[in-house]
PDB file of N, CA and C in Angstrom:
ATOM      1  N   UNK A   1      30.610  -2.454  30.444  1.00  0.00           N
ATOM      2  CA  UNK A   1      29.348  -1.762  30.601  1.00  0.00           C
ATOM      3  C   UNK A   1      29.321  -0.494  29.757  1.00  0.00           C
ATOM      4  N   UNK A   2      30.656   0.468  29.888  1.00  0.00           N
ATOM      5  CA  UNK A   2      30.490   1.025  29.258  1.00  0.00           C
ATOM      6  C   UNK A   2      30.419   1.246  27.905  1.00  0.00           C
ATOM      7  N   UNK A   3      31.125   0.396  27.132  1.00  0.00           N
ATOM      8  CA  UNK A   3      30.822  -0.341  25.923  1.00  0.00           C
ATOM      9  C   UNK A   3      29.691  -0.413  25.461  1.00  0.00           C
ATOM     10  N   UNK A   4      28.753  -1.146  25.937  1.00  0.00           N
ATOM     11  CA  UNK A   4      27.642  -1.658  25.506  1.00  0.00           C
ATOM     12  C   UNK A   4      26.841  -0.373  25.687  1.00  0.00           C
ATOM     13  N   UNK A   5      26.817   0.863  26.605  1.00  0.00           N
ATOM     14  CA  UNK A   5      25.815   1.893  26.092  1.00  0.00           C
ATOM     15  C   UNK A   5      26.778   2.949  25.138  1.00  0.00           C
ATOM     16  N   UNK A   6      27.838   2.891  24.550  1.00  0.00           N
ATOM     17  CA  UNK A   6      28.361   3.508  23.482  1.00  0.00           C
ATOM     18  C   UNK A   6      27.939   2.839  22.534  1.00  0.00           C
ATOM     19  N   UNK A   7      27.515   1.589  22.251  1.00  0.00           N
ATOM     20  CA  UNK A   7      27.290   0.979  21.152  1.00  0.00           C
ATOM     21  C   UNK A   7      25.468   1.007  20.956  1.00  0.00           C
ATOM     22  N   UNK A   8      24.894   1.406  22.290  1.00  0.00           N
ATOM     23  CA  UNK A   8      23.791   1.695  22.323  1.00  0.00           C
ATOM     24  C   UNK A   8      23.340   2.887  21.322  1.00  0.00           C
ATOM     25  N   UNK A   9      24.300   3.454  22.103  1.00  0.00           N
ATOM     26  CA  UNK A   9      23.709   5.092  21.717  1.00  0.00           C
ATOM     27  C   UNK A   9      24.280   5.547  20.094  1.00  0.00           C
ATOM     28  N   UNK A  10      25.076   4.926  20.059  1.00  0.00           N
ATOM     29  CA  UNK A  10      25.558   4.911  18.414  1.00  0.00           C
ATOM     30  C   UNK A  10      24.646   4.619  17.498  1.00  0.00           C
ATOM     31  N   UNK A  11      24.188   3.227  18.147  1.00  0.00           N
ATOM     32  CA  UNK A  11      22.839   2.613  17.337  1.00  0.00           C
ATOM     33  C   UNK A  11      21.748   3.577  17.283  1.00  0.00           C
ATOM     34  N   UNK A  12      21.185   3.887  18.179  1.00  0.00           N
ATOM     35  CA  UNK A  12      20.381   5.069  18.721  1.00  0.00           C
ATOM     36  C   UNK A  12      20.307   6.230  17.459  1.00  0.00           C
ATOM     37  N   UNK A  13      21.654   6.750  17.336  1.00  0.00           N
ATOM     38  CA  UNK A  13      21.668   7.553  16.625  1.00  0.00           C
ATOM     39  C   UNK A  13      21.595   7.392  15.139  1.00  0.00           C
ATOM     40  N   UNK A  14      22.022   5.845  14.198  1.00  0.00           N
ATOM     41  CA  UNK A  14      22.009   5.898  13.377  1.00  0.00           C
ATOM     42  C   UNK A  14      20.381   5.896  13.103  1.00  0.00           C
ATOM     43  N   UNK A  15      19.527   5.052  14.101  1.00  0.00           N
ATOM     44  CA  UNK A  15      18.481   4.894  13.339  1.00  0.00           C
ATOM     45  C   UNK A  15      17.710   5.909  13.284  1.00  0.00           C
ATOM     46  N   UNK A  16      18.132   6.732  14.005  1.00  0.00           N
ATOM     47  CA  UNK A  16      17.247   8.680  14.377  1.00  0.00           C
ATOM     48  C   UNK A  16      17.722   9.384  13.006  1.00  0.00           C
ATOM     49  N   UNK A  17      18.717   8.907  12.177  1.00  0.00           N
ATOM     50  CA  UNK A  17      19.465   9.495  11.220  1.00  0.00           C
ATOM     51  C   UNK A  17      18.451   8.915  10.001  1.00  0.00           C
ATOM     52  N   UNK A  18      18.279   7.145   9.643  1.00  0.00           N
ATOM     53  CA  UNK A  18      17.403   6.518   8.626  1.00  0.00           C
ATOM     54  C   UNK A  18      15.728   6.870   8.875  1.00  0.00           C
ATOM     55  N   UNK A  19      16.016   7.218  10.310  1.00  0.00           N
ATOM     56  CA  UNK A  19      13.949   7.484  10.242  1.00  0.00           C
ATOM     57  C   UNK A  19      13.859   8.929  10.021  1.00  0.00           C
ATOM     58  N   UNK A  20      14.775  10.169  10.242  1.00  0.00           N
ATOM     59  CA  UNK A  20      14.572  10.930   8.904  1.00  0.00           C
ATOM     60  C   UNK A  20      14.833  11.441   7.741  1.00  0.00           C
ATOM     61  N   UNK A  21      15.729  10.407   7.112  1.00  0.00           N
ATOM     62  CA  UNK A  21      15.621  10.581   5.925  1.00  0.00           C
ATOM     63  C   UNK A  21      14.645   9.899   4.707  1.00  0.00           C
ATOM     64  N   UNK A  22      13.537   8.994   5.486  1.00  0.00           N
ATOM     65  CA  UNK A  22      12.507   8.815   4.908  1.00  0.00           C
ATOM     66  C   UNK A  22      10.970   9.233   5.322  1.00  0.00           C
ATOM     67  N   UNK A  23      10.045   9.632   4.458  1.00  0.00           N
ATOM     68  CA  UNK A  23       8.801   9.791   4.852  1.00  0.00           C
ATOM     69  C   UNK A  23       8.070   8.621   5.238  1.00  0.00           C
ATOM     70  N   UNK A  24       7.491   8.936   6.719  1.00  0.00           N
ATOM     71  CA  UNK A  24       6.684   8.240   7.002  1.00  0.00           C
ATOM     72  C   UNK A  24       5.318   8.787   6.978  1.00  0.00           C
ATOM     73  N   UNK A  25       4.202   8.093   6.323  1.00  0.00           N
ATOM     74  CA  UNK A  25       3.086   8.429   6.152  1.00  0.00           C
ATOM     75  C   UNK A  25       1.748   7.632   6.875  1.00  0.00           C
ATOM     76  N   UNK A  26       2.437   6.700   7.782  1.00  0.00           N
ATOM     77  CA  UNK A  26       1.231   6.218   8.101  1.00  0.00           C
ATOM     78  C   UNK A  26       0.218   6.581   9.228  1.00  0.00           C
ATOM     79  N   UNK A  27      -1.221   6.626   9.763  1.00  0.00           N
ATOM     80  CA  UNK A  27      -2.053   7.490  10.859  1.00  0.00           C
ATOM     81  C   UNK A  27      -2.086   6.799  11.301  1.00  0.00           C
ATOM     82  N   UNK A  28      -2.660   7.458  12.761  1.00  0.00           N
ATOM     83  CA  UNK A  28      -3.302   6.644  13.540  1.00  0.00           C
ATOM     84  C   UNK A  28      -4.132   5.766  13.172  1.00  0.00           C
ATOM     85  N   UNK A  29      -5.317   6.496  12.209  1.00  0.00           N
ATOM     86  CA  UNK A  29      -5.985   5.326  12.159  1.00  0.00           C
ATOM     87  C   UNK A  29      -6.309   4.286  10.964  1.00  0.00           C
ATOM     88  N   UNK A  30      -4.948   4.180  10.474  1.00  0.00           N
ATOM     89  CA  UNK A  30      -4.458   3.105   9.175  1.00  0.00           C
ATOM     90  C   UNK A  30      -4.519   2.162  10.298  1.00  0.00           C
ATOM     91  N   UNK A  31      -3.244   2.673  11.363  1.00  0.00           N
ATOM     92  CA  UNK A  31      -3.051   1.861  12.709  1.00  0.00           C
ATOM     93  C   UNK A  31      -4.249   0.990  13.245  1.00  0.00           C
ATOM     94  N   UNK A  32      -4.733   1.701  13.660  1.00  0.00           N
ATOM     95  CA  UNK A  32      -5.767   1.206  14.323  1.00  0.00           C
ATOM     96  C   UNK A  32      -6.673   0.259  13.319  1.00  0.00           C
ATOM     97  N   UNK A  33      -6.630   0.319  12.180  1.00  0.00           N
ATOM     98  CA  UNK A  33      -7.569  -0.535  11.088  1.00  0.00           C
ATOM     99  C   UNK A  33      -6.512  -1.743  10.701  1.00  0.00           C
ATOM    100  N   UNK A  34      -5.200  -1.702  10.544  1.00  0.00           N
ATOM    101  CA  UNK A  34      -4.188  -2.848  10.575  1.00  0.00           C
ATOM    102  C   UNK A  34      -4.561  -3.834  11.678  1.00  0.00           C
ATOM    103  N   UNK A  35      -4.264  -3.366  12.654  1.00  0.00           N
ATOM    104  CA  UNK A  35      -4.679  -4.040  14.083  1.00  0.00           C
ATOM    105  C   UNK A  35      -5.896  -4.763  13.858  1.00  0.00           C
ATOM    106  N   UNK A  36      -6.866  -4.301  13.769  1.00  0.00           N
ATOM    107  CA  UNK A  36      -8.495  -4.569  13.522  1.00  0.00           C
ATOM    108  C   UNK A  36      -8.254  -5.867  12.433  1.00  0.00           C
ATOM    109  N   UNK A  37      -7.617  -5.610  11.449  1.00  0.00           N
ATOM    110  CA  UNK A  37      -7.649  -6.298  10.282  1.00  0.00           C
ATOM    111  C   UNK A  37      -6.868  -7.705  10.037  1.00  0.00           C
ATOM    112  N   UNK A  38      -5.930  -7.454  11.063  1.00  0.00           N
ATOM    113  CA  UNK A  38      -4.871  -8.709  11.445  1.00  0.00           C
ATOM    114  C   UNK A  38      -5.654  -9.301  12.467  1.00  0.00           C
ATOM    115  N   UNK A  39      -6.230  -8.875  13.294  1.00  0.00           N
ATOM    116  CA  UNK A  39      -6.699  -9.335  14.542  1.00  0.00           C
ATOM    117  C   UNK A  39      -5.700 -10.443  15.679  1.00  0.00           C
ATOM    118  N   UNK A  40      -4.351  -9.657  15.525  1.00  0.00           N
ATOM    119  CA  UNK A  40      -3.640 -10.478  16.491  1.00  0.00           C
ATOM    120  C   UNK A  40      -2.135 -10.097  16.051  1.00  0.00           C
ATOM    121  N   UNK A  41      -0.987 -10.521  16.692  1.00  0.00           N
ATOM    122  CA  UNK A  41       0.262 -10.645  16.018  1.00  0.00           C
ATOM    123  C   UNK A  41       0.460 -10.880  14.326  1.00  0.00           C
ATOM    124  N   UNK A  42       1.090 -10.673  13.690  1.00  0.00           N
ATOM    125  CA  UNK A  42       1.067 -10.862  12.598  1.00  0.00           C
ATOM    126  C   UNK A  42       1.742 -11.830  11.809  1.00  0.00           C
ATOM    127  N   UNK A  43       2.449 -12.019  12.742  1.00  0.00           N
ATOM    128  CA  UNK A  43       3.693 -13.554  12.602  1.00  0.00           C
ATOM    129  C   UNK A  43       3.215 -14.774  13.249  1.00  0.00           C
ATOM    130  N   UNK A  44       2.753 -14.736  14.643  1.00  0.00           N
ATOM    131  CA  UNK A  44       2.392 -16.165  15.615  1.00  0.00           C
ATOM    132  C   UNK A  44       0.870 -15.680  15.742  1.00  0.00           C
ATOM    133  N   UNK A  45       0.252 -14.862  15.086  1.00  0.00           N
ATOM    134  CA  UNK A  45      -1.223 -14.825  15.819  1.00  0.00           C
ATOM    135  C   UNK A  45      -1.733 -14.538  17.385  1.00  0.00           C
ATOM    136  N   UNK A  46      -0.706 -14.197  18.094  1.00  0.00           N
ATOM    137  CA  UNK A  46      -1.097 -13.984  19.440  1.00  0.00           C
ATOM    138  C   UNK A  46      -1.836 -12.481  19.634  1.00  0.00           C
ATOM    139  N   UNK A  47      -2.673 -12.620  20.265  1.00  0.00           N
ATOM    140  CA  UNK A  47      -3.692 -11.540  20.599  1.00  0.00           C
ATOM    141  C   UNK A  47      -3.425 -11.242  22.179  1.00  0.00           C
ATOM    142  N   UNK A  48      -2.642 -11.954  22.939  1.00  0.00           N
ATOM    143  CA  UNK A  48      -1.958 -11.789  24.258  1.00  0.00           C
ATOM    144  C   UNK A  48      -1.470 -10.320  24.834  1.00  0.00           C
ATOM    145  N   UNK A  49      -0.408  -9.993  23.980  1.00  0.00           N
ATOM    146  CA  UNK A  49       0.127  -8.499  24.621  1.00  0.00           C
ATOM    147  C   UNK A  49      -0.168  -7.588  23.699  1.00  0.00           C
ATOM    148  N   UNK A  50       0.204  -6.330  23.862  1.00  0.00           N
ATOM    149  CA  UNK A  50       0.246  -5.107  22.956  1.00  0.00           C
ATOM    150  C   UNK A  50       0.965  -5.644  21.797  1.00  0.00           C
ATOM    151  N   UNK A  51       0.277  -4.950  20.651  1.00  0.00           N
ATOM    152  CA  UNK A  51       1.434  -4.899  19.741  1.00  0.00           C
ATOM    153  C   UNK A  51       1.602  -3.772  18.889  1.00  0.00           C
ATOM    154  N   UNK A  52       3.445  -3.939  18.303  1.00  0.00           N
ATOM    155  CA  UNK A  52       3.897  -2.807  18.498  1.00  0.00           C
ATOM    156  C   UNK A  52       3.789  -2.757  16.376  1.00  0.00           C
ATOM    157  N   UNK A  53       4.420  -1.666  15.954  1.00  0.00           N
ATOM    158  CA  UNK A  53       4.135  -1.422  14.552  1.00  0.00           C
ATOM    159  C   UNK A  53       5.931  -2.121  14.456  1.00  0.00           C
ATOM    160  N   UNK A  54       5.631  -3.099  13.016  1.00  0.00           N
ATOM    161  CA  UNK A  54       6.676  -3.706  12.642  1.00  0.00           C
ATOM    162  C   UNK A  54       6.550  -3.332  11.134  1.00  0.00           C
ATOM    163  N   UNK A  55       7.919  -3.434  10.800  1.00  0.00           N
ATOM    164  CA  UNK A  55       7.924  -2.988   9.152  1.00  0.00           C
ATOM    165  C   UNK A  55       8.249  -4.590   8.623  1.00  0.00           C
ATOM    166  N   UNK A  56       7.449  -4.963   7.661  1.00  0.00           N
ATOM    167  CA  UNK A  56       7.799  -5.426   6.877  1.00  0.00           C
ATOM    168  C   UNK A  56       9.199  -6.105   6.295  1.00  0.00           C
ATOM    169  N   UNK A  57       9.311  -4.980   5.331  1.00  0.00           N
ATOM    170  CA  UNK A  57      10.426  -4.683   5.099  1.00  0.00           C
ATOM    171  C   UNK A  57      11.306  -3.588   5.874  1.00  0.00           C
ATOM    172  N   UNK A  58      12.596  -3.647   6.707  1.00  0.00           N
ATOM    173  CA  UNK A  58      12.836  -2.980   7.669  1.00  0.00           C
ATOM    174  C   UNK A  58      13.622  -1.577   7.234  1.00  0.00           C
ATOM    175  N   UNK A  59      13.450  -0.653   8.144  1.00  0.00           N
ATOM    176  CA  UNK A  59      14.216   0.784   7.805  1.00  0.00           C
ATOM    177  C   UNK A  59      15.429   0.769   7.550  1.00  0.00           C
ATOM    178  N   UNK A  60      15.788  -0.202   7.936  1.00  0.00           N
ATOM    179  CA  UNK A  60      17.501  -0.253   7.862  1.00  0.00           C
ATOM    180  C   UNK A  60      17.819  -0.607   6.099  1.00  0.00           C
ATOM    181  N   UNK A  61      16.683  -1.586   5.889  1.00  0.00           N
ATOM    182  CA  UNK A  61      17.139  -1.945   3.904  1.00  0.00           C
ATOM    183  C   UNK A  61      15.723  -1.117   3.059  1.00  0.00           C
ATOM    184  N   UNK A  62      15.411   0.379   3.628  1.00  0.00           N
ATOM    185  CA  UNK A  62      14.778   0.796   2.690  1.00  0.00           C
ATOM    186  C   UNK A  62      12.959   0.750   2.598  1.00  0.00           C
ATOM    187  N   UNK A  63      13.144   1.065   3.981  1.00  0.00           N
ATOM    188  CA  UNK A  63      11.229   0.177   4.347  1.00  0.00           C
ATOM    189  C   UNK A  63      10.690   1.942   5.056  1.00  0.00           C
ATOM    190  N   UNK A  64       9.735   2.102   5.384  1.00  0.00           N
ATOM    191  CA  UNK A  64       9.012   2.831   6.300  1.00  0.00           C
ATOM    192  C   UNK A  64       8.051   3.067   6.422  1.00  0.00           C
ATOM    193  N   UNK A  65       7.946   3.557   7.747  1.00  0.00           N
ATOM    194  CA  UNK A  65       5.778   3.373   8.309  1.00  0.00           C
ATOM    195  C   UNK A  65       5.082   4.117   7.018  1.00  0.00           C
ATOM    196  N   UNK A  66       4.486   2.513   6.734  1.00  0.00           N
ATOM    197  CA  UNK A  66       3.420   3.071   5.489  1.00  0.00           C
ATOM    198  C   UNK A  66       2.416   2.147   5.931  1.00  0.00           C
ATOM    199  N   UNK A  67       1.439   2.618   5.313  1.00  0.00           N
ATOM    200  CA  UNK A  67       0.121   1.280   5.353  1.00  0.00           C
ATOM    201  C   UNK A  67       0.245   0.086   4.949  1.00  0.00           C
ATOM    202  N   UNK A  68       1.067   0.030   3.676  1.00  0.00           N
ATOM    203  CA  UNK A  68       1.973  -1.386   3.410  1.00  0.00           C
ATOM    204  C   UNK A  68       2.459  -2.129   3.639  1.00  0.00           C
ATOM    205  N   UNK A  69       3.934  -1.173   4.531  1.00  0.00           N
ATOM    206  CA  UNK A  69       4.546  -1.467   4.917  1.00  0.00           C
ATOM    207  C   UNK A  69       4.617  -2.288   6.815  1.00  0.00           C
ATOM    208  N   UNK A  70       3.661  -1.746   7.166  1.00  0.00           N
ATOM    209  CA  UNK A  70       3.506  -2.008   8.683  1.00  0.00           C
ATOM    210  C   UNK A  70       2.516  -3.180   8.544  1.00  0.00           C
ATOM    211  N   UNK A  71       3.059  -4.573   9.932  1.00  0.00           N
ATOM    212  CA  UNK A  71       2.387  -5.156  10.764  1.00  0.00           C
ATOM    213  C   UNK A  71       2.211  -5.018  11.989  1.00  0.00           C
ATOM    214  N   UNK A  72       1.283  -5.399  12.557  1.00  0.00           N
ATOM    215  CA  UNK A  72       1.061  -5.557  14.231  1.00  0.00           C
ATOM    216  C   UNK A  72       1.689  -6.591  14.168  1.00  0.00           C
ATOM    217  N   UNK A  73       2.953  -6.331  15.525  1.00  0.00           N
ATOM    218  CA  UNK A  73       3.508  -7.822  16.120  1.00  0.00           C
ATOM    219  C   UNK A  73       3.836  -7.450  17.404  1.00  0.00           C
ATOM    220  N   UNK A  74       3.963  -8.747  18.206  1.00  0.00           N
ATOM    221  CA  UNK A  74       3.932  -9.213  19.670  1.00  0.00           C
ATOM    222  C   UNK A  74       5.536  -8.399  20.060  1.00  0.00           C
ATOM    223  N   UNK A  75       5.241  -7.918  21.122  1.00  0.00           N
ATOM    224  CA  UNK A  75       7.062  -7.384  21.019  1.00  0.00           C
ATOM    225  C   UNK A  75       7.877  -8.895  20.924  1.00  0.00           C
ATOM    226  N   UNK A  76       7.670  -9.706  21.257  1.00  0.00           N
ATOM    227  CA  UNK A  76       8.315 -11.157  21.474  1.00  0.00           C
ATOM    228  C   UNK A  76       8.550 -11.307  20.028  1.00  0.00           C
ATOM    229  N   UNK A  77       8.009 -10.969  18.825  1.00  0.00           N
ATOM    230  CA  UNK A  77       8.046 -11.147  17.313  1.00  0.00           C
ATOM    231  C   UNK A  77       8.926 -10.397  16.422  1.00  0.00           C
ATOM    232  N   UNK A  78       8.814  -8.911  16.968  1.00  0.00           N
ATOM    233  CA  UNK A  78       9.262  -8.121  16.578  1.00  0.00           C
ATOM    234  C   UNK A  78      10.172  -7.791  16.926  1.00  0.00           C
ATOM    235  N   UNK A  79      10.778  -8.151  18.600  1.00  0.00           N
ATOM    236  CA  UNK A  79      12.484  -8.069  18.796  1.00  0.00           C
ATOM    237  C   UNK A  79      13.399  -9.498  18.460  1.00  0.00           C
ATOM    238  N   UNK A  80      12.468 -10.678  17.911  1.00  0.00           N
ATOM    239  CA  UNK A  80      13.154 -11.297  17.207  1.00  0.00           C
ATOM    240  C   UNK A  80      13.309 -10.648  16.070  1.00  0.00           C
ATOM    241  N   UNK A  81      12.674 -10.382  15.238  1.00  0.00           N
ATOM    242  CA  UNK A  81      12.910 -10.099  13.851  1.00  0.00           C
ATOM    243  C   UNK A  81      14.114  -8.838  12.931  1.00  0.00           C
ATOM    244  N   UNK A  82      14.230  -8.204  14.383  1.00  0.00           N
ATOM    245  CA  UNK A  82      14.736  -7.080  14.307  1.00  0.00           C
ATOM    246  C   UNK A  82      14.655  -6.767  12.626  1.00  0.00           C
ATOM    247  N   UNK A  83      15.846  -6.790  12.324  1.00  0.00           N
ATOM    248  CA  UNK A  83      15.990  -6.017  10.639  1.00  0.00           C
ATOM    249  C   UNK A  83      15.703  -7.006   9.461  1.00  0.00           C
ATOM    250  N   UNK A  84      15.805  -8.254   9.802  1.00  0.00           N
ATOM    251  CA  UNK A  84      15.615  -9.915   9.236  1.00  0.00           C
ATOM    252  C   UNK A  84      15.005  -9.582   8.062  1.00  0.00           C
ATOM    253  N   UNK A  85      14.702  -9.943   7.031  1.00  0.00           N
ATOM    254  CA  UNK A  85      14.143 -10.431   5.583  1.00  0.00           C
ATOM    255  C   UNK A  85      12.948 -11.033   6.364  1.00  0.00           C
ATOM    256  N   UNK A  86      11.886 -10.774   6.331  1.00  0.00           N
ATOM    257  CA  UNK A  86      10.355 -11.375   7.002  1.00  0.00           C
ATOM    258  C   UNK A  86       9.908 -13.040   6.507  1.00  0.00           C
ATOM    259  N   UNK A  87      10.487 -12.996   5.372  1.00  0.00           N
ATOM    260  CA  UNK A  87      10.113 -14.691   4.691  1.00  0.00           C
ATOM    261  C   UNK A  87      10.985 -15.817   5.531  1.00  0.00           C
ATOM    262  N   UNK A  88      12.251 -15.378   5.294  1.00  0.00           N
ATOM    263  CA  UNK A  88      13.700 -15.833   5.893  1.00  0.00           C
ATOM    264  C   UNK A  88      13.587 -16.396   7.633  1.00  0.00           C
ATOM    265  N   UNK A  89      13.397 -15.187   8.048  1.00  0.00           N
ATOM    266  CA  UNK A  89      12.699 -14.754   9.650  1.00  0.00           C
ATOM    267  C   UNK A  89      12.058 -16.037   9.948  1.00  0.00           C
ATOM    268  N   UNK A  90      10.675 -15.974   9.218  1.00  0.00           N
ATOM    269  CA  UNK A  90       9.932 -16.966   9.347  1.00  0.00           C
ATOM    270  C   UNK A  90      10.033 -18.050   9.037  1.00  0.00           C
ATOM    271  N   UNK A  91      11.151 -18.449   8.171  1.00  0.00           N
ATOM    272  CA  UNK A  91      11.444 -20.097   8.075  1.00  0.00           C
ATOM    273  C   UNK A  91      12.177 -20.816   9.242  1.00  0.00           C
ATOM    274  N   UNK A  92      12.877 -19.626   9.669  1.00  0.00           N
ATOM    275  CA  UNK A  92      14.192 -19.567  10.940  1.00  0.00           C
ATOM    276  C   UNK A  92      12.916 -20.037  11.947  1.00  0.00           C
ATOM    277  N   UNK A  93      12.254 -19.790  12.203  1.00  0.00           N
ATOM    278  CA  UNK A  93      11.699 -19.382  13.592  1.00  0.00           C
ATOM    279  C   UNK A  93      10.034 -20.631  13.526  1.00  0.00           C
ATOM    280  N   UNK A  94      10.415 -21.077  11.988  1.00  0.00           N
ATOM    281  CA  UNK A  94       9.325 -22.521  12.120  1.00  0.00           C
ATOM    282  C   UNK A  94       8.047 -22.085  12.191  1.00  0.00           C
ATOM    283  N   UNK A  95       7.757 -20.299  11.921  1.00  0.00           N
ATOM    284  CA  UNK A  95       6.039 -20.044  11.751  1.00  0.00           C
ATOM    285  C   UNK A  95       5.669 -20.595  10.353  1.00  0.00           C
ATOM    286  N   UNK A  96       4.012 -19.954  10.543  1.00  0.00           N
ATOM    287  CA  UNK A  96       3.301 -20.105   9.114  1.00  0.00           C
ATOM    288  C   UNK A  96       3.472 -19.270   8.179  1.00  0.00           C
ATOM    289  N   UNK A  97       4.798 -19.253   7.538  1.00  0.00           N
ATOM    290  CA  UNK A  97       5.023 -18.761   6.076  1.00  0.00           C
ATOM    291  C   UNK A  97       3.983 -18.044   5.347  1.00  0.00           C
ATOM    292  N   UNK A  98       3.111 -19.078   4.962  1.00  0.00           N
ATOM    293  CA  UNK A  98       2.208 -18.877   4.016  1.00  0.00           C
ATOM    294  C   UNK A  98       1.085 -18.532   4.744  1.00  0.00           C
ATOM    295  N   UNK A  99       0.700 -18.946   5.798  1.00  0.00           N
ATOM    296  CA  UNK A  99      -0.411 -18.580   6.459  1.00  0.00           C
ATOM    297  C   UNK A  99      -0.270 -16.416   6.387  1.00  0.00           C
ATOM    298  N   UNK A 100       1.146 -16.157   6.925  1.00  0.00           N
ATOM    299  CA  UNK A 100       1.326 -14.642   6.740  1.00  0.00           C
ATOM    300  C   UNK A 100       1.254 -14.351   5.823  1.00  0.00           C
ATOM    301  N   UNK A 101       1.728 -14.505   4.739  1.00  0.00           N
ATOM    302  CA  UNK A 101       1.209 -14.418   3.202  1.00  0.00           C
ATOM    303  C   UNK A 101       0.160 -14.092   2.566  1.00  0.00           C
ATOM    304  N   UNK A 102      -0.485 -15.235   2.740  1.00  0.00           N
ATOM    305  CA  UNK A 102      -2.112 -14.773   2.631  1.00  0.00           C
ATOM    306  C   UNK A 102      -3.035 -13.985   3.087  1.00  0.00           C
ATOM    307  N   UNK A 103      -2.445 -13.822   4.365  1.00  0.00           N
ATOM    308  CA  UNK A 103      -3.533 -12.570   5.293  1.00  0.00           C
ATOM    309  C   UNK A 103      -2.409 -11.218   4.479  1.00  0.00           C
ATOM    310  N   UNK A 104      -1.688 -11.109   4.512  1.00  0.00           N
ATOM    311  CA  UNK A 104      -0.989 -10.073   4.117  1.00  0.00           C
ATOM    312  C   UNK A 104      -1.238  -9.458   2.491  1.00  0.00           C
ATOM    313  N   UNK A 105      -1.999 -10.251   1.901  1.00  0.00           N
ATOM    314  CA  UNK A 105      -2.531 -10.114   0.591  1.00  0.00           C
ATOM    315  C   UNK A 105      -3.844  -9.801   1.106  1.00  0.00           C
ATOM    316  N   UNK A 106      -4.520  -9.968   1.956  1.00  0.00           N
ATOM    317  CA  UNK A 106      -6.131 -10.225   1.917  1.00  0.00           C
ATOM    318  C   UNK A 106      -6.220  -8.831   3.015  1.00  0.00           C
ATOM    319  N   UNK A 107      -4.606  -8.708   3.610  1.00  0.00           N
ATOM    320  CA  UNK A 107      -5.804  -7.281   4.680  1.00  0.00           C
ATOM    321  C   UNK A 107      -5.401  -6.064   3.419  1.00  0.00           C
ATOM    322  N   UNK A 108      -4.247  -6.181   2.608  1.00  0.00           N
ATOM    323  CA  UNK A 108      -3.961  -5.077   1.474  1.00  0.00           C
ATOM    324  C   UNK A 108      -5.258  -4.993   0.953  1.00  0.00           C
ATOM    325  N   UNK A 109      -5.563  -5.916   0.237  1.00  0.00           N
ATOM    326  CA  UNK A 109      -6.888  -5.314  -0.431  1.00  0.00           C
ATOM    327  C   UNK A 109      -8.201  -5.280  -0.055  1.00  0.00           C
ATOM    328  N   UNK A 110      -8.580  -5.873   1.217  1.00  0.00           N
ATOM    329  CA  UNK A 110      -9.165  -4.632   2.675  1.00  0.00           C
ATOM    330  C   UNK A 110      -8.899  -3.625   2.812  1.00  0.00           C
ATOM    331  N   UNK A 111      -7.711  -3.173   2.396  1.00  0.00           N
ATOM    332  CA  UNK A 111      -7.605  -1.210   2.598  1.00  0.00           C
ATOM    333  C   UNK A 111      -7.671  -1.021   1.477  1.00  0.00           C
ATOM    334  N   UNK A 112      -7.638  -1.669   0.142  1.00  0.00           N
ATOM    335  CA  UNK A 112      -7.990  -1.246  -0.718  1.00  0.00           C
ATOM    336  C   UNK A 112      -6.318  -0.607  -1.828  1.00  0.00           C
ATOM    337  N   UNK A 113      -5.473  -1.511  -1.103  1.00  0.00           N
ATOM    338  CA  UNK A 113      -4.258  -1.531  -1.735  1.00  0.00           C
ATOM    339  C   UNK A 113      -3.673  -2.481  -2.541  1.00  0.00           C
ATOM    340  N   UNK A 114      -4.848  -3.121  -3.105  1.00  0.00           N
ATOM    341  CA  UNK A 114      -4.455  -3.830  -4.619  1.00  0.00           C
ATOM    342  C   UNK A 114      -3.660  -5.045  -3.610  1.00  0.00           C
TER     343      UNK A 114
END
């Protein structure tokens, strides 16, 4: 037991260490227009629970809350995915590849990010 919250809190700390050594720039209401713009999970499409801000590409290989960078996903999506390669992720896990793909091109240049 005690193990497992030393290894907690270790973890804990590295990622308090990678989230500031990068800028995060994204608002509330990028947030709130992602959401709007996905209209659901961003991986399985579920519109069911909250969802939480997922990176993309993850903090751990060089990612952070940007408008780019962030999806809405189901916590069920996003604690699978943890740090995963998002393409990879999704072959593992038998979603729509390409279906994310395409919305992920089409809500970018909805915000007007090329």
């Amino acid at each position: 037991m005690a193990v497992n919250q030393t290894r907690r809190l270790r973890a804990a700390r590295k990622r308090k260490r990678r989230m500031g050594e990068v800028e995060h720039d994204l608002t509330d209401e990028q947030w709130q227009l992602l959401k709007r713009e996905w209209g659901g999970c961003a991986y399985c499409t579920s519109n069911e629970f909250a969802l939480q801000k997922d990176c993309v590409q993850p903090i751990s290989r060089g990612g952070r809350y940007t408008v780019g960078n962030v999806v809405p996903a189901c916590g069920s999506c996003n604690a699978s995915k943890s740090n995963d390669e998002v393409t990879s992720w999704m072959r593992r896990k038998r979603l729509d590849e390409r279906a994310f793909l395409t919305q992920y091109v089409h809500v970018r240049q909805a915000l007007g990010l090329g």
